[in-house]
N, C-alpha and C. Protein backbone atom coordinates (compact mmCIF):
# COMPACT_ATOMS: atom_id res chain seq x y z
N UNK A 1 37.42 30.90 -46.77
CA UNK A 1 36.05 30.74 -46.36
C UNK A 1 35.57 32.02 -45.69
N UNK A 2 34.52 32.38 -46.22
CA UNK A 2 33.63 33.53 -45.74
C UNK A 2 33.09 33.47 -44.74
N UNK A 3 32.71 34.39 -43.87
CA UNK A 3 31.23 34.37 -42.78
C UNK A 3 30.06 33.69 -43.46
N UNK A 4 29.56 34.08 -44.21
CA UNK A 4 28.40 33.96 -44.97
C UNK A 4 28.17 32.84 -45.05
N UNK A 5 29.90 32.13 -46.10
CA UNK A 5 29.50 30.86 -45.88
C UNK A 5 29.87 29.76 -44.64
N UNK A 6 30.52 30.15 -44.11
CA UNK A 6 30.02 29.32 -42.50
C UNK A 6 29.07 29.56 -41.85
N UNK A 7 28.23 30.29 -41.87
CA UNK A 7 27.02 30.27 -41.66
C UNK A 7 26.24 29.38 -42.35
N UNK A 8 26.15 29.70 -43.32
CA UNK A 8 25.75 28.34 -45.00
C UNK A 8 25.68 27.04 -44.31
N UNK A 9 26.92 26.98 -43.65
CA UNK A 9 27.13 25.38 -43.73
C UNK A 9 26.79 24.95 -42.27
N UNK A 10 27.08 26.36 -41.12
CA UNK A 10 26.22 25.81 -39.52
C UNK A 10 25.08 25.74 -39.71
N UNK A 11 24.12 26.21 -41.16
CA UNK A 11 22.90 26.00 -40.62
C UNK A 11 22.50 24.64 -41.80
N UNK A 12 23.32 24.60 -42.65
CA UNK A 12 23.01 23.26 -43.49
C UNK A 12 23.24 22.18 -42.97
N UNK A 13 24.14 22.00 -41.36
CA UNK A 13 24.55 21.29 -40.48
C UNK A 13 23.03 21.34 -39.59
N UNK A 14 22.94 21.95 -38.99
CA UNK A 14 21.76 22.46 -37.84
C UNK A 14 20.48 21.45 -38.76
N UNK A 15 19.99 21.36 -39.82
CA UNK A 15 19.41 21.19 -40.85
C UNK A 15 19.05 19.41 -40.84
N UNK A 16 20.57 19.25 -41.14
CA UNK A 16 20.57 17.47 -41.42
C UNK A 16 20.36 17.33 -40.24
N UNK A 17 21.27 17.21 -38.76
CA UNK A 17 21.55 16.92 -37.75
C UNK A 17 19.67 17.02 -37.01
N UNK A 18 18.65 17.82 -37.27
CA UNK A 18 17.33 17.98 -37.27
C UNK A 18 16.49 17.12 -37.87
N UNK A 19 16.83 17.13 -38.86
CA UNK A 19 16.20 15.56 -39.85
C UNK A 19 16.39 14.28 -39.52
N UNK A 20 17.83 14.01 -38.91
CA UNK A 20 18.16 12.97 -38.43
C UNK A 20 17.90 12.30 -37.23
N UNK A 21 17.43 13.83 -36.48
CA UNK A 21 16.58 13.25 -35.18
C UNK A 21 15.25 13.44 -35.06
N UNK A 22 14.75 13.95 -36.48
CA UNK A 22 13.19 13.42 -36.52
C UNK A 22 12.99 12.06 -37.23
N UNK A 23 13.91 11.74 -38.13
CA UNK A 23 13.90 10.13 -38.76
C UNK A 23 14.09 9.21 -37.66
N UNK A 24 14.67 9.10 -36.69
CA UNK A 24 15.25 8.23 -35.42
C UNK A 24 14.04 8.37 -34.59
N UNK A 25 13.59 9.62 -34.93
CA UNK A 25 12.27 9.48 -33.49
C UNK A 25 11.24 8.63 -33.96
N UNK A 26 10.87 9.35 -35.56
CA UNK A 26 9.98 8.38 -36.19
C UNK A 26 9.93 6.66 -35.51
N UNK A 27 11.10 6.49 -36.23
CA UNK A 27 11.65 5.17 -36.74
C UNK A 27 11.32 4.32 -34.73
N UNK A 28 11.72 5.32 -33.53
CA UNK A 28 11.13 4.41 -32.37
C UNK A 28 9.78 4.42 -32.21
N UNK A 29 8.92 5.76 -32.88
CA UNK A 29 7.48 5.02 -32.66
C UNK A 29 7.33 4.17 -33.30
N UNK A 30 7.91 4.02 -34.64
CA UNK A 30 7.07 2.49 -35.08
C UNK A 30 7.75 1.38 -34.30
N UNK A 31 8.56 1.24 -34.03
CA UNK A 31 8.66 0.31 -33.17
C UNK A 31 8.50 0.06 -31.90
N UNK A 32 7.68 1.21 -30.93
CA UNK A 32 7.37 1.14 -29.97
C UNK A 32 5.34 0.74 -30.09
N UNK A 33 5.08 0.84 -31.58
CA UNK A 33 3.66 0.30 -32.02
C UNK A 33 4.08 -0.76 -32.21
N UNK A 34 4.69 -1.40 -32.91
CA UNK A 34 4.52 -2.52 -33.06
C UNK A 34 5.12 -3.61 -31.74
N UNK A 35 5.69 -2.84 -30.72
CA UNK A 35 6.18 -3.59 -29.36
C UNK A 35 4.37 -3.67 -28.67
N UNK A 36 4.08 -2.44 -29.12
CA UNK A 36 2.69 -2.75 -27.68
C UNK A 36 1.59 -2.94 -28.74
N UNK A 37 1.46 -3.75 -29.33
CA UNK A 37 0.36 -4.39 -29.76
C UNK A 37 0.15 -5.67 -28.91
N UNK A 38 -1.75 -5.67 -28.67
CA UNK A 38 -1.54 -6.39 -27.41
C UNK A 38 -1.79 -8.28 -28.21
N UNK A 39 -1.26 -8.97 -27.21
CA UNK A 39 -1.08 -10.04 -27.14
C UNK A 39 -1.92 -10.72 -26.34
N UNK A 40 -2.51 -12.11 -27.34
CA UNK A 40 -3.57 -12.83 -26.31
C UNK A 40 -2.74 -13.76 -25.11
N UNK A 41 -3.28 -13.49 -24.09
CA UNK A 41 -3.15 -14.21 -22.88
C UNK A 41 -3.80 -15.52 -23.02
N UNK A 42 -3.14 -16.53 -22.25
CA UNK A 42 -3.34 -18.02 -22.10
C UNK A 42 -4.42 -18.09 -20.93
N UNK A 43 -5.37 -19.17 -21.13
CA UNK A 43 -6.88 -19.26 -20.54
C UNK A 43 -6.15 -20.10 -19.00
N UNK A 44 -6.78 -19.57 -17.87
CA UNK A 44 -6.17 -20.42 -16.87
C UNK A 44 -7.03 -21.51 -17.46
N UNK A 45 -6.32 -23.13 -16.64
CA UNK A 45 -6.82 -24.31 -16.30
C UNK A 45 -8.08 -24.28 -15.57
N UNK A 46 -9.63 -24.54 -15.70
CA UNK A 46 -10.67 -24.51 -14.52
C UNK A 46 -10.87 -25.90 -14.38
N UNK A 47 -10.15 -27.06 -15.09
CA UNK A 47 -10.38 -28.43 -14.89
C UNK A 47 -9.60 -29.02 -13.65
N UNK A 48 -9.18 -28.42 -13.57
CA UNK A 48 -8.68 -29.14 -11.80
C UNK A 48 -9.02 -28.08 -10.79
N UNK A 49 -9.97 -28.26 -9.73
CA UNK A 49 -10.04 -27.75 -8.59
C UNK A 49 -8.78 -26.91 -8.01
N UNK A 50 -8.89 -25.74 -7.52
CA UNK A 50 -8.13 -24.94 -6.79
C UNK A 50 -8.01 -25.46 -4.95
N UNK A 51 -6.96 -25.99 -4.86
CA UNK A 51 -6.68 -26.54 -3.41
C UNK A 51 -5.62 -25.13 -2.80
N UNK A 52 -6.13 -24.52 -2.08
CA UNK A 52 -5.46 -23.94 -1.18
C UNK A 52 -4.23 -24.98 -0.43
N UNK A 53 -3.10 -24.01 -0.55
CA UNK A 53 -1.83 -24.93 0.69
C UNK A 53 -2.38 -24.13 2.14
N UNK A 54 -1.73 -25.36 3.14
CA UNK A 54 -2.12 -24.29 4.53
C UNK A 54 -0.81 -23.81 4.79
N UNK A 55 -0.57 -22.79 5.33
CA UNK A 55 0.33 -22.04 6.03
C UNK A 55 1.12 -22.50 6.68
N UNK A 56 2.06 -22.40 6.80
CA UNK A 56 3.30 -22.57 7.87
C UNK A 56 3.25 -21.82 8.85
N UNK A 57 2.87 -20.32 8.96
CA UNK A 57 2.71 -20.04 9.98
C UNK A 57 1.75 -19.90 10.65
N UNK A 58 2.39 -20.07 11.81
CA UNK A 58 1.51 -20.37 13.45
C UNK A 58 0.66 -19.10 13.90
N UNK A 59 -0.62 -19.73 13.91
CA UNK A 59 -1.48 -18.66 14.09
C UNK A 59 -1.69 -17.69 15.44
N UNK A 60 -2.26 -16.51 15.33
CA UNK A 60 -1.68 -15.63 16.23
C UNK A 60 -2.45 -15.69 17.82
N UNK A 61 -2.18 -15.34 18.76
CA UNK A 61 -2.53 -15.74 20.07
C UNK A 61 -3.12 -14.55 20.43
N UNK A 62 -4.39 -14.39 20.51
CA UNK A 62 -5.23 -13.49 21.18
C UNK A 62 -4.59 -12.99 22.80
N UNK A 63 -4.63 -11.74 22.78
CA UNK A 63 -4.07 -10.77 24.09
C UNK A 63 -5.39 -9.51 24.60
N UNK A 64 -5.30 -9.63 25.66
CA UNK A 64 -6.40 -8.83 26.34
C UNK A 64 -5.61 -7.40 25.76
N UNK A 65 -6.26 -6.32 25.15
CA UNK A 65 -5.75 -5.11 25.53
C UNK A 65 -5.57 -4.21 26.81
N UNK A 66 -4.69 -3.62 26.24
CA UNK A 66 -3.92 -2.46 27.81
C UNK A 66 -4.89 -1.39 27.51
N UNK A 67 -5.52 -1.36 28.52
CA UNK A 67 -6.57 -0.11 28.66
C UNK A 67 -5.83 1.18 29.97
N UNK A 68 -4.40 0.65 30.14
CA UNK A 68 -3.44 1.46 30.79
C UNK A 68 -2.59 2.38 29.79
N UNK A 69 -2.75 3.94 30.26
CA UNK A 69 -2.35 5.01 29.55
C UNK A 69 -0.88 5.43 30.26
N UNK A 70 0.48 5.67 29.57
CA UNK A 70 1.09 5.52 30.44
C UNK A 70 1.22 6.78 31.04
N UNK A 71 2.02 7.54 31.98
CA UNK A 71 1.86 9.20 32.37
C UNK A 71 1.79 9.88 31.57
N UNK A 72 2.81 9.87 30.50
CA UNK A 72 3.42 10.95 29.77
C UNK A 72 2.65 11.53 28.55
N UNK A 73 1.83 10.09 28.19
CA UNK A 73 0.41 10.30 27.10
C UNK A 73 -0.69 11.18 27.85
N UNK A 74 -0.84 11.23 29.51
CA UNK A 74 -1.93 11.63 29.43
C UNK A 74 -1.96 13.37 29.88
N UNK A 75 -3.27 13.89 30.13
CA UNK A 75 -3.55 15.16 29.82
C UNK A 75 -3.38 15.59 31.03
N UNK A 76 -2.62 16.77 31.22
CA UNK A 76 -1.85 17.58 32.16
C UNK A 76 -2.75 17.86 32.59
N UNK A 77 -3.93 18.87 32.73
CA UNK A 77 -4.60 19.35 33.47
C UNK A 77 -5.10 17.96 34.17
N UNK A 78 -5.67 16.70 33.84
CA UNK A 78 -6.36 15.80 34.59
C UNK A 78 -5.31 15.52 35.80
N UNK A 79 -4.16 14.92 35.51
CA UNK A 79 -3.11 14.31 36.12
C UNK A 79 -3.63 13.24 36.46
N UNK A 80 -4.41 12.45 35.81
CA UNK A 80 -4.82 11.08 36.11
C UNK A 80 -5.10 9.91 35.32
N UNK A 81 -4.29 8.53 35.43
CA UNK A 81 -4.13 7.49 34.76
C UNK A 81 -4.79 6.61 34.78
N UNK A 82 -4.25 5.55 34.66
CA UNK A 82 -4.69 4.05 35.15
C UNK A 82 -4.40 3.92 36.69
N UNK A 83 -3.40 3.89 36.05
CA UNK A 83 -2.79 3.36 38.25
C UNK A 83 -2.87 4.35 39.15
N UNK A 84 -3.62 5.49 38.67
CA UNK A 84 -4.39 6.32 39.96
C UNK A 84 -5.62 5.34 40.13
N UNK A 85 -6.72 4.93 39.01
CA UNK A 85 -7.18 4.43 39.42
C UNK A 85 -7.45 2.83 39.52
N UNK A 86 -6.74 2.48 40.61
CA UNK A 86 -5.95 0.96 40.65
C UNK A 86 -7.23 0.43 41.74
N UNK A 87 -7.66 1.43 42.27
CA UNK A 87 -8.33 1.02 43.46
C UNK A 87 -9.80 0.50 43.26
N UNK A 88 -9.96 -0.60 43.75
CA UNK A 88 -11.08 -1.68 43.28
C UNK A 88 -12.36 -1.02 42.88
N UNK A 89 -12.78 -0.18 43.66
CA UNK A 89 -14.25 0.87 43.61
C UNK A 89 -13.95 0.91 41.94
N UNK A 90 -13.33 1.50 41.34
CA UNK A 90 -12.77 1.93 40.05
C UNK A 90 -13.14 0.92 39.07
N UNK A 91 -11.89 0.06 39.28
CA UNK A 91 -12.55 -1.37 38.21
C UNK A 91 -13.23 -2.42 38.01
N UNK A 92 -14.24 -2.13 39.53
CA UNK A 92 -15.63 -2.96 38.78
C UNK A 92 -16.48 -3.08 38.15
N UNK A 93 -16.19 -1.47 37.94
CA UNK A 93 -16.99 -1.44 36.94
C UNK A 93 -16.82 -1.72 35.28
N UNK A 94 -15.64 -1.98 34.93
CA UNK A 94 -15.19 -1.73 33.76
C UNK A 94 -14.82 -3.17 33.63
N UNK A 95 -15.80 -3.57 32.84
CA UNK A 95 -15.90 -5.59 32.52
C UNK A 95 -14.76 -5.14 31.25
N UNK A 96 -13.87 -6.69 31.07
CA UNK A 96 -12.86 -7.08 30.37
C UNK A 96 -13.91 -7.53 29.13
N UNK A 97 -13.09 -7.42 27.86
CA UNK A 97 -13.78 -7.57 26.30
C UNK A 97 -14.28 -8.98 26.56
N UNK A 98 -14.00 -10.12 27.14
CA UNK A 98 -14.30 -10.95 27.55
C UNK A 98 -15.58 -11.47 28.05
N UNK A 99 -15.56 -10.53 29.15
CA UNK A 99 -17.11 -10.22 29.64
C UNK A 99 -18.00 -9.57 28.47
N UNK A 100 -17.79 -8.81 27.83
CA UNK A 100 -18.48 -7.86 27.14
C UNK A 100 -18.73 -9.13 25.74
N UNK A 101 -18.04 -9.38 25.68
CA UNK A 101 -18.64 -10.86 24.30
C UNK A 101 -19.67 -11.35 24.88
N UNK A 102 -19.25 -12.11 25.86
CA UNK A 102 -20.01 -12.82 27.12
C UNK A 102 -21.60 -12.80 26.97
N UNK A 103 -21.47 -11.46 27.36
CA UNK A 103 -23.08 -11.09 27.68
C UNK A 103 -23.73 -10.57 26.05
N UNK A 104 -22.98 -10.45 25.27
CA UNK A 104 -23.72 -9.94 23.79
C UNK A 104 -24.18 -11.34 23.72
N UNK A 105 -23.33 -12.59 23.31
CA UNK A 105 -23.67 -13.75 23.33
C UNK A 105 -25.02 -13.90 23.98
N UNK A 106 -25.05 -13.98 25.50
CA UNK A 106 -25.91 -14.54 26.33
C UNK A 106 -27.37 -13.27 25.69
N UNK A 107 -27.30 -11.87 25.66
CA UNK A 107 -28.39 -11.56 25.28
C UNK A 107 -29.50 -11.41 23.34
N UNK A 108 -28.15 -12.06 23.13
CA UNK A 108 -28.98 -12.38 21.62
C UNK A 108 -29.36 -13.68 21.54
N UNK A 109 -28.87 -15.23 22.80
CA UNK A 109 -29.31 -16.08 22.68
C UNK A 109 -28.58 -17.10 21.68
N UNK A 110 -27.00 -16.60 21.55
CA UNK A 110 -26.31 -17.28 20.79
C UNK A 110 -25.44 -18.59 21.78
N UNK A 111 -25.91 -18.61 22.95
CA UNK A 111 -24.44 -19.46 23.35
C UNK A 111 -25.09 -21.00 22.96
């Protein structure tokens, strides 16, 4: 056997082995067309009413928020928190969300 012809035959190899993986590729698109052809879907039921189930779980318990910042969040130059200002002058003024419903209520005339 010659150069020449082993060459002959790596590329008459190179050749089929090319054909064979364009026939195989072919051969999965058609069957990846004929996989996604679309399919009719089934009509829901509208003859029986939709009943919601209720929940098992236990519904959640309203909490006042912490309008307390703790030290380490706050801003160095101020050096001042909540519990600097603890002292009553301070938080009378600052009505709880409570209050603040309160009076939206009372001034739109909803209670």
């Amino acid at each position: 056997m010659g150069v020449a012809e082993k060459r002959r035959l790596i590329k008459q190899y190179k050749m089929e082995r090319e054909r064979q993986q364009k026939l195989e590729e072919q051969e999965e698109i058609k069957r990846l067309r004929k996989e996604l052809i679309p399919k009719a879907q089934l009509m829901p039921y509208f003859d029986r009413p939709f009943v919601p189930r209720r929940s098992e779980k236990q519904p959640t318990v309203p909490r006042e928020p912490k309008f307390c910042i703790p030290r380490h969040k706050t801003i160095r130059c101020c050096r001042m928190s909540c519990n600097d200002m603890s002292g009553p002058s301070q938080l009378q003024h600052l009505p709880s969300s409570v209050e603040k419903t309160e009076a939206l209520y009372k001034n739109r005339g909803l209670q």
